[in-house]
PDB file of N, CA and C in Angstrom:
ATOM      1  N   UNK A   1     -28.615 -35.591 -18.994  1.00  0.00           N
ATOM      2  CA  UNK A   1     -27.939 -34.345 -18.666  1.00  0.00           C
ATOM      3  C   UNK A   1     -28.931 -33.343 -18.063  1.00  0.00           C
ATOM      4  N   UNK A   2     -29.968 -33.509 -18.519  1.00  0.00           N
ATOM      5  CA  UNK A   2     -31.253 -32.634 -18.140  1.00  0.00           C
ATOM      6  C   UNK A   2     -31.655 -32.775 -16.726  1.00  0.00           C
ATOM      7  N   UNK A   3     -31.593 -33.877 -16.585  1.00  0.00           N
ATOM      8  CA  UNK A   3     -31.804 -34.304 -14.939  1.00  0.00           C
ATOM      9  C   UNK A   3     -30.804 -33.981 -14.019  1.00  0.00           C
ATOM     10  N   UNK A   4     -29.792 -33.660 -14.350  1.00  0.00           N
ATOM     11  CA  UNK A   4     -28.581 -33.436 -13.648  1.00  0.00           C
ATOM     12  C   UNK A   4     -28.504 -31.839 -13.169  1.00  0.00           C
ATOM     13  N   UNK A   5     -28.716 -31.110 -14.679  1.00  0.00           N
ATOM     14  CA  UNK A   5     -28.575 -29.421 -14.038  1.00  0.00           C
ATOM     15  C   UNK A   5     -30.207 -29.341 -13.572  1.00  0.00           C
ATOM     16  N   UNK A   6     -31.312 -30.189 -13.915  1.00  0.00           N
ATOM     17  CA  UNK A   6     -32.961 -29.812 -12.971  1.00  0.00           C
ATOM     18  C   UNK A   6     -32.403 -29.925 -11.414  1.00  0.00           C
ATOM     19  N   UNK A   7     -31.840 -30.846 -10.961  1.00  0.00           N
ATOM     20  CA  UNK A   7     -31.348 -31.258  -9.781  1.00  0.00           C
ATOM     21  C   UNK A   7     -30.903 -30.227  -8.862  1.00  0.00           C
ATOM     22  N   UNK A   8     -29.547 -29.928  -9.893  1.00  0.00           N
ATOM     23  CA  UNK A   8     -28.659 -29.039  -9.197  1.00  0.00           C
ATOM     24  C   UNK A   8     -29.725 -27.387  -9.123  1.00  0.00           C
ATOM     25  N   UNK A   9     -30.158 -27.321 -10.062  1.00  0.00           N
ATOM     26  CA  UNK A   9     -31.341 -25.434  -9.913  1.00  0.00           C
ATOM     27  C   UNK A   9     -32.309 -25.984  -8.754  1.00  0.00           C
ATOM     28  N   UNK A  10     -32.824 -27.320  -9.002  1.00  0.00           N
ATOM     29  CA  UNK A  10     -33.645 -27.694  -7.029  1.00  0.00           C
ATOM     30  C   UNK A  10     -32.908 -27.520  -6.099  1.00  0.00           C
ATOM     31  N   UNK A  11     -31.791 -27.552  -6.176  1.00  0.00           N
ATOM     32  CA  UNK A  11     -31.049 -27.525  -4.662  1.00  0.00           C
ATOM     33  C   UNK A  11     -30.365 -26.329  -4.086  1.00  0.00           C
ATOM     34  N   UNK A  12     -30.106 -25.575  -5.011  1.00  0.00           N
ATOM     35  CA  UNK A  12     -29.909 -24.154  -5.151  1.00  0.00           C
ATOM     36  C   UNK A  12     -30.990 -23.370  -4.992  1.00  0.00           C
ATOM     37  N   UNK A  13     -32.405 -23.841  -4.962  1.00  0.00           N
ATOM     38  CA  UNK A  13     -33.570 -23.254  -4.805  1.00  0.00           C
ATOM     39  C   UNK A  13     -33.963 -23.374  -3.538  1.00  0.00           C
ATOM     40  N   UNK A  14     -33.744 -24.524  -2.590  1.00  0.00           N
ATOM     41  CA  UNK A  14     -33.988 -25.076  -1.637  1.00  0.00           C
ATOM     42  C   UNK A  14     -32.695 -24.422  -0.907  1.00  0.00           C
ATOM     43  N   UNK A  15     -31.797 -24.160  -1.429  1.00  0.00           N
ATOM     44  CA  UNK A  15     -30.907 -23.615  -0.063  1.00  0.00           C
ATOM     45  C   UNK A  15     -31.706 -22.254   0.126  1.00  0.00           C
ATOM     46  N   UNK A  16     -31.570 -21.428  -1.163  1.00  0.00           N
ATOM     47  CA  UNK A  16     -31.967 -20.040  -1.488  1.00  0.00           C
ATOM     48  C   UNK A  16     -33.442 -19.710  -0.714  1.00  0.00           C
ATOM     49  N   UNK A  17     -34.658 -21.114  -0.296  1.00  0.00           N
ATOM     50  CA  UNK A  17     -35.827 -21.110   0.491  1.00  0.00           C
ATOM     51  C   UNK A  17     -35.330 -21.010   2.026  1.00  0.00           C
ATOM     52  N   UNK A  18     -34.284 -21.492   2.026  1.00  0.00           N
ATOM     53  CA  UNK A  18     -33.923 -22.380   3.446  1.00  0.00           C
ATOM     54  C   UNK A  18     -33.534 -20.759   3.981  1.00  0.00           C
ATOM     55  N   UNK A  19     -32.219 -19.896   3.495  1.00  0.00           N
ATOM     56  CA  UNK A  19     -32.260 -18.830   3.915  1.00  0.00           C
ATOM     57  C   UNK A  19     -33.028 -17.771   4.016  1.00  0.00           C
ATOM     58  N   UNK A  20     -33.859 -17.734   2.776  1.00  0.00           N
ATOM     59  CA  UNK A  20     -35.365 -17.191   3.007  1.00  0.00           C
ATOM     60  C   UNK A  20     -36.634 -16.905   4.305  1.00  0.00           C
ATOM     61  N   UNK A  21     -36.354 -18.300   4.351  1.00  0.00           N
ATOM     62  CA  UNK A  21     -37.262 -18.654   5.678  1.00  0.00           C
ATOM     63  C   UNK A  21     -36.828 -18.267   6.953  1.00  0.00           C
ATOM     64  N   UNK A  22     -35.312 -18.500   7.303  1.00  0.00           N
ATOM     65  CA  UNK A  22     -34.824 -18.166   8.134  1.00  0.00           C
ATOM     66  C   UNK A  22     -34.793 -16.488   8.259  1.00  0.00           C
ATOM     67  N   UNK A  23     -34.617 -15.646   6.877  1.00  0.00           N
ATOM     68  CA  UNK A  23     -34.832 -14.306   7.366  1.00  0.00           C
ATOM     69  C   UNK A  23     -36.527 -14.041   7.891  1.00  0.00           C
ATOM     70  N   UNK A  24     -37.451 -14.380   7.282  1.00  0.00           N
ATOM     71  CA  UNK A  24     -38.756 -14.174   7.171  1.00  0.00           C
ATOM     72  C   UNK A  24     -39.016 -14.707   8.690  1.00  0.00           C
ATOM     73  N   UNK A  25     -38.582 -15.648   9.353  1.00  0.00           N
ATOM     74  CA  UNK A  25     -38.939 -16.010  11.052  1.00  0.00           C
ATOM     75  C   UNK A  25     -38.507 -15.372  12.008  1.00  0.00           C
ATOM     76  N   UNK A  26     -37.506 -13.667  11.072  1.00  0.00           N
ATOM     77  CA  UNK A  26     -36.902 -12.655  12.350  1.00  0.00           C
ATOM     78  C   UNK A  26     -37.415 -11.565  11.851  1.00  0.00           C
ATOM     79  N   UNK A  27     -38.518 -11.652  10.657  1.00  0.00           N
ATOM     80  CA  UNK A  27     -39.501 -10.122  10.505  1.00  0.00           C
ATOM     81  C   UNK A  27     -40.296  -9.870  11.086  1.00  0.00           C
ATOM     82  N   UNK A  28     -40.796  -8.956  11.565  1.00  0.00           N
ATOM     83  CA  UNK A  28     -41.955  -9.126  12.252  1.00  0.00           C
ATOM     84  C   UNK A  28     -43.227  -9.095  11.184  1.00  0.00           C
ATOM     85  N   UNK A  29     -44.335  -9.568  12.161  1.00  0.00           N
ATOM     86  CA  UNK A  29     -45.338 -10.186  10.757  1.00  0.00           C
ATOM     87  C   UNK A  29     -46.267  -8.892  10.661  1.00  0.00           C
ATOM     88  N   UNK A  30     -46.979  -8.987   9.018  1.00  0.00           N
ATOM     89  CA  UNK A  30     -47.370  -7.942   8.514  1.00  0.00           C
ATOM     90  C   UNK A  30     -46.654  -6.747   8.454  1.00  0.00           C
ATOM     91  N   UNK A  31     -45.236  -6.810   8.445  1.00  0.00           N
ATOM     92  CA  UNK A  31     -44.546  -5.621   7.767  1.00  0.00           C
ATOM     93  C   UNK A  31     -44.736  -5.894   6.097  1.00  0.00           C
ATOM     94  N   UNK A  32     -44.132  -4.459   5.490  1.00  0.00           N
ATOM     95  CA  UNK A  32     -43.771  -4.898   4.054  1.00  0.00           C
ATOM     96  C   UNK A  32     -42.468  -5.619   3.955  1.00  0.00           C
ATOM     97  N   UNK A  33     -41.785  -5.512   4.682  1.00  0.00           N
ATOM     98  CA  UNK A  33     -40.143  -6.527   4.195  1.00  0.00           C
ATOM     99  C   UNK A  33     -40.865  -8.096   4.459  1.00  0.00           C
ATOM    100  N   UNK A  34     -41.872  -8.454   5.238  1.00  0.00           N
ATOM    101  CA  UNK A  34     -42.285  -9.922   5.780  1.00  0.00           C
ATOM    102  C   UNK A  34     -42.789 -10.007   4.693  1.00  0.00           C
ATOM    103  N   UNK A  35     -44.410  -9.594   3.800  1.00  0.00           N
ATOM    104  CA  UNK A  35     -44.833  -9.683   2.883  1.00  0.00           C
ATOM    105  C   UNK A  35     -44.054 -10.005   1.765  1.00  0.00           C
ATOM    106  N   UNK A  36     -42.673  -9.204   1.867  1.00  0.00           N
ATOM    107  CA  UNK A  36     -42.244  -9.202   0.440  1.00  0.00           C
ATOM    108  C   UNK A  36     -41.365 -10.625   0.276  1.00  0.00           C
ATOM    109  N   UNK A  37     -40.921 -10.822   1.710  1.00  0.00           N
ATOM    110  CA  UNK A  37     -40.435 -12.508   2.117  1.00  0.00           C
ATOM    111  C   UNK A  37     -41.100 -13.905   1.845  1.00  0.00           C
ATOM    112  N   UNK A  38     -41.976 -13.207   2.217  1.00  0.00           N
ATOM    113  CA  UNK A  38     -43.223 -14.449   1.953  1.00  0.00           C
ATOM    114  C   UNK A  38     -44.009 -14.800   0.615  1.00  0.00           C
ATOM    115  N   UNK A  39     -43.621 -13.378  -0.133  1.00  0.00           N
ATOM    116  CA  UNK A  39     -44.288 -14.067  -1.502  1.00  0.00           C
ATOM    117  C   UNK A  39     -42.701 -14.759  -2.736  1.00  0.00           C
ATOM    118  N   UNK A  40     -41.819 -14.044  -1.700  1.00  0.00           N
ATOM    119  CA  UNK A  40     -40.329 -14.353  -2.587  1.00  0.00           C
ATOM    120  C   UNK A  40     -40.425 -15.668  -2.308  1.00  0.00           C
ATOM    121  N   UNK A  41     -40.840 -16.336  -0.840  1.00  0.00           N
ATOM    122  CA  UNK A  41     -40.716 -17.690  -0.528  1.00  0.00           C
ATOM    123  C   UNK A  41     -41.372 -18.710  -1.859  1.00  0.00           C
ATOM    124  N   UNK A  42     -42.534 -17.925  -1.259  1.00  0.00           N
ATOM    125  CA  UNK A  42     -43.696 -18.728  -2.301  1.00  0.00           C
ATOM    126  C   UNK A  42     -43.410 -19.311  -3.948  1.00  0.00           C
ATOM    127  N   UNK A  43     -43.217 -17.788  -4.301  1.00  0.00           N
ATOM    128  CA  UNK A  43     -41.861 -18.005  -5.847  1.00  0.00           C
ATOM    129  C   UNK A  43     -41.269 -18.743  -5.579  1.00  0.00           C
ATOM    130  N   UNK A  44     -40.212 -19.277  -4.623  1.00  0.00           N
ATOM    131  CA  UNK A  44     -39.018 -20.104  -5.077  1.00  0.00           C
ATOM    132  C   UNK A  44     -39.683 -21.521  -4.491  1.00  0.00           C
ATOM    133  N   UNK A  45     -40.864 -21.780  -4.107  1.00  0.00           N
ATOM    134  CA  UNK A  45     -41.288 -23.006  -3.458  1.00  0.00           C
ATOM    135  C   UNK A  45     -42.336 -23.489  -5.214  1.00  0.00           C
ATOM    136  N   UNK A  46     -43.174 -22.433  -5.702  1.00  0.00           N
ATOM    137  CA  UNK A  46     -43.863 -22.924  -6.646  1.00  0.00           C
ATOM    138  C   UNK A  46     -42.710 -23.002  -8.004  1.00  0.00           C
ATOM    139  N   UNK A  47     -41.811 -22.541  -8.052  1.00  0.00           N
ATOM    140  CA  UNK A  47     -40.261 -22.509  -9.192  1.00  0.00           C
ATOM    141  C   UNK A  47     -39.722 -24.362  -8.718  1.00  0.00           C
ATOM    142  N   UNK A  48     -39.841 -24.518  -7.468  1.00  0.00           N
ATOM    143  CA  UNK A  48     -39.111 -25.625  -6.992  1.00  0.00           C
ATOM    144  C   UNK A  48     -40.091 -27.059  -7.691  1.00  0.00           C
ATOM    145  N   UNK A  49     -41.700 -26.760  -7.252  1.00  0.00           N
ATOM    146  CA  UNK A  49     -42.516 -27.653  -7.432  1.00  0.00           C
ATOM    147  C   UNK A  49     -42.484 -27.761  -9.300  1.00  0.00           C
ATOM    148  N   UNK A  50     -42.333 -26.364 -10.011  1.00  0.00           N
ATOM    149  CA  UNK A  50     -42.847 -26.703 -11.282  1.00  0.00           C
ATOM    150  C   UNK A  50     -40.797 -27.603 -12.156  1.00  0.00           C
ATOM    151  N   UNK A  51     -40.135 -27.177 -11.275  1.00  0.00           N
ATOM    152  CA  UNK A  51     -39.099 -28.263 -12.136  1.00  0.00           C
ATOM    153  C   UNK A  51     -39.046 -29.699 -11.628  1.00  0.00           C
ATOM    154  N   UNK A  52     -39.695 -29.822 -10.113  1.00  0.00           N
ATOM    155  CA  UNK A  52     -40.001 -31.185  -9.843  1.00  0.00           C
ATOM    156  C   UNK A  52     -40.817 -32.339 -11.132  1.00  0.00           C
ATOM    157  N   UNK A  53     -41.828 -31.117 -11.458  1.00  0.00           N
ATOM    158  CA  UNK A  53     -43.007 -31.930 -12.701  1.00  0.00           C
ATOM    159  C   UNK A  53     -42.167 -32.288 -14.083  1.00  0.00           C
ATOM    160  N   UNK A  54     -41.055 -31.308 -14.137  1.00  0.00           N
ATOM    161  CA  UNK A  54     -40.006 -31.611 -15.658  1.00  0.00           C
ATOM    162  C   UNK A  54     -40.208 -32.933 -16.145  1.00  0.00           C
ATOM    163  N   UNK A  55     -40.370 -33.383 -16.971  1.00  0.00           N
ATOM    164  CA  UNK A  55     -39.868 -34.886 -17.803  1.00  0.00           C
ATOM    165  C   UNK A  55     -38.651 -35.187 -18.047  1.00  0.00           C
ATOM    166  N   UNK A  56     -37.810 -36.003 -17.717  1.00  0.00           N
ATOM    167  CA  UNK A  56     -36.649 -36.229 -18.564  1.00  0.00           C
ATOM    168  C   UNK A  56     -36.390 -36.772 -19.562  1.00  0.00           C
ATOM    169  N   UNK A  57     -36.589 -35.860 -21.220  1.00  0.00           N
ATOM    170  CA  UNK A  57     -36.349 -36.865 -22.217  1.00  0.00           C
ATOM    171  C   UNK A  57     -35.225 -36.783 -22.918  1.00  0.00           C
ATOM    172  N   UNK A  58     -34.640 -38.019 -23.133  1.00  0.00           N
ATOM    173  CA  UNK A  58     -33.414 -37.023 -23.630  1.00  0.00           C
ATOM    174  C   UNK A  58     -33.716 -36.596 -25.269  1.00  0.00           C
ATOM    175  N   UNK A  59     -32.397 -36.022 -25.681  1.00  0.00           N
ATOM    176  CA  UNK A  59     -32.306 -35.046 -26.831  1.00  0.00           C
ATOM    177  C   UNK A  59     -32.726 -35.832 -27.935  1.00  0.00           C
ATOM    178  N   UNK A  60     -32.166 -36.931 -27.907  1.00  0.00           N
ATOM    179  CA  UNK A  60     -31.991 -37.989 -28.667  1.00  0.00           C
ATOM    180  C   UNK A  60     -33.203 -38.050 -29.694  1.00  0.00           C
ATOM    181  N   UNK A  61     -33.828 -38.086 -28.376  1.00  0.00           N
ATOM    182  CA  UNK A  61     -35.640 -38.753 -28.477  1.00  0.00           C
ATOM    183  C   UNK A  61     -35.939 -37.467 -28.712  1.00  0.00           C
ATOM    184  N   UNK A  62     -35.842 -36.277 -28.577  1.00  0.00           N
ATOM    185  CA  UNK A  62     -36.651 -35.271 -28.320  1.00  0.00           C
ATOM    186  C   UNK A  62     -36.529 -34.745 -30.267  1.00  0.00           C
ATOM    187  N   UNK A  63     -35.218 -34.938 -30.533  1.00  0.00           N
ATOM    188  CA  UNK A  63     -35.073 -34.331 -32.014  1.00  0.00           C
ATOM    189  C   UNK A  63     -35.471 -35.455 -33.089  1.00  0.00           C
ATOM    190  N   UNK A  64     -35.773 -37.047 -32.702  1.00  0.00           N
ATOM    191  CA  UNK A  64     -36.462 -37.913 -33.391  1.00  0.00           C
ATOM    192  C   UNK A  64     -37.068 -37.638 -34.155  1.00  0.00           C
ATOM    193  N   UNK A  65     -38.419 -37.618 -32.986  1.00  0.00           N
ATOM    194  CA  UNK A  65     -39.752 -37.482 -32.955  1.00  0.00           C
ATOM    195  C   UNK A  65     -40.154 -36.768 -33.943  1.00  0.00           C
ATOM    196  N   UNK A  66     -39.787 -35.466 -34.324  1.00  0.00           N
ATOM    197  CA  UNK A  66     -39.964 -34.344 -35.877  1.00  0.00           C
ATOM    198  C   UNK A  66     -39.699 -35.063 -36.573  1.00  0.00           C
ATOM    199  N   UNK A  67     -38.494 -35.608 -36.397  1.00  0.00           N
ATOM    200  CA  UNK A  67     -38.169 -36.760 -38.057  1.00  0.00           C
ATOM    201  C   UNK A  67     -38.837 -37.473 -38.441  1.00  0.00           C
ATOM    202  N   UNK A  68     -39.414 -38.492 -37.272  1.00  0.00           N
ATOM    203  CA  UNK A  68     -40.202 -39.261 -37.640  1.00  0.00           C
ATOM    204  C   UNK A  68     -41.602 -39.111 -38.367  1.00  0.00           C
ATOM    205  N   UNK A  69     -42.116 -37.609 -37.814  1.00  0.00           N
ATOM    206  CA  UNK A  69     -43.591 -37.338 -37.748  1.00  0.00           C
ATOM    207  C   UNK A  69     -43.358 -36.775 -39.462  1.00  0.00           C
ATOM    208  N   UNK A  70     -42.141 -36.275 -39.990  1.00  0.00           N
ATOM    209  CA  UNK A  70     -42.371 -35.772 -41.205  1.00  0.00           C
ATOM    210  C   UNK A  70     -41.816 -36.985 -42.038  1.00  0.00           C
ATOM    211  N   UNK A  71     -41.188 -37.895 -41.783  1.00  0.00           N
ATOM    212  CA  UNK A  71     -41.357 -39.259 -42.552  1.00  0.00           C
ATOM    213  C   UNK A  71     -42.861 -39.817 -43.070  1.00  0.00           C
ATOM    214  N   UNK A  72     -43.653 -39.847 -41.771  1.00  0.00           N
ATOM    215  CA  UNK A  72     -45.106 -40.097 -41.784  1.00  0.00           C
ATOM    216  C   UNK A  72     -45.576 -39.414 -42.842  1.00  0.00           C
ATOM    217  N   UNK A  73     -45.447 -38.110 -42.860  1.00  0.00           N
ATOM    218  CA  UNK A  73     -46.475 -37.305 -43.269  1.00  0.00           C
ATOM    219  C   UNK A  73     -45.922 -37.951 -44.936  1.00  0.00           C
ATOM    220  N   UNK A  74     -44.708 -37.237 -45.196  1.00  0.00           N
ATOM    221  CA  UNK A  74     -44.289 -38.153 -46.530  1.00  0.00           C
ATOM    222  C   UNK A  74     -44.922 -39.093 -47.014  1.00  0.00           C
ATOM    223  N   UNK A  75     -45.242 -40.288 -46.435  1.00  0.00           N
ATOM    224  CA  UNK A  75     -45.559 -41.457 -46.912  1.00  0.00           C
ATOM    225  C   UNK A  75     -46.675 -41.099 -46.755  1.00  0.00           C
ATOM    226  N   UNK A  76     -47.929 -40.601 -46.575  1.00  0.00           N
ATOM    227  CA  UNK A  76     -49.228 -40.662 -46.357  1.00  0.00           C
ATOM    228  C   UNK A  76     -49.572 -39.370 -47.856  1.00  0.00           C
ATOM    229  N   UNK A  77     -48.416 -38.812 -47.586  1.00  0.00           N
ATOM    230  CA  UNK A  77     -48.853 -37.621 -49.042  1.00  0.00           C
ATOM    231  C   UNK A  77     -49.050 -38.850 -50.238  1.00  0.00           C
ATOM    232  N   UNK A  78     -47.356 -38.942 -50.318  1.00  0.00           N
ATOM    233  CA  UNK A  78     -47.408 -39.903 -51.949  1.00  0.00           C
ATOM    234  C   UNK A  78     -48.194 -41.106 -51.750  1.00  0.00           C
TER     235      UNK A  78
END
């Protein structure tokens, strides 16, 4: 499920760049509205790259893992 809405916020990010870019190639350069284009770009390009890196684990596995680790610990106390 996780992979599904990461997907859909990439592609919504990538349209949201796509119009971005297109305003930022009719600013003229070194204004403040270009600057302020270009670092908004940047945001939604480094937002894009850091949900690319996401893991997909599912829940399953994700709420285990505690169980398991305090089973461990249990048995290593007594």
């Amino acid at each position: 499920m996780f992979a599904i809405e990461r997907d859909a916020q990439i592609a919504v990010l990538r349209q949201t760049h796509f119009e971005r870019s297109q305003t930022l190639a009719n600013v003229p350069a070194g204004s403040r509205s270009h600057g302020r284009l270009l670092v908004e770009c940047e945001d939604i390009s480094d937002e894009i790259d850091r949900l690319k890196r996401c893991i997909d684990i599912p829940r399953s596995v994700a709420l285990a893992v505690p169980v398991l680790l305090a089973v461990l610990v249990l048995a290593l106390v007594s």
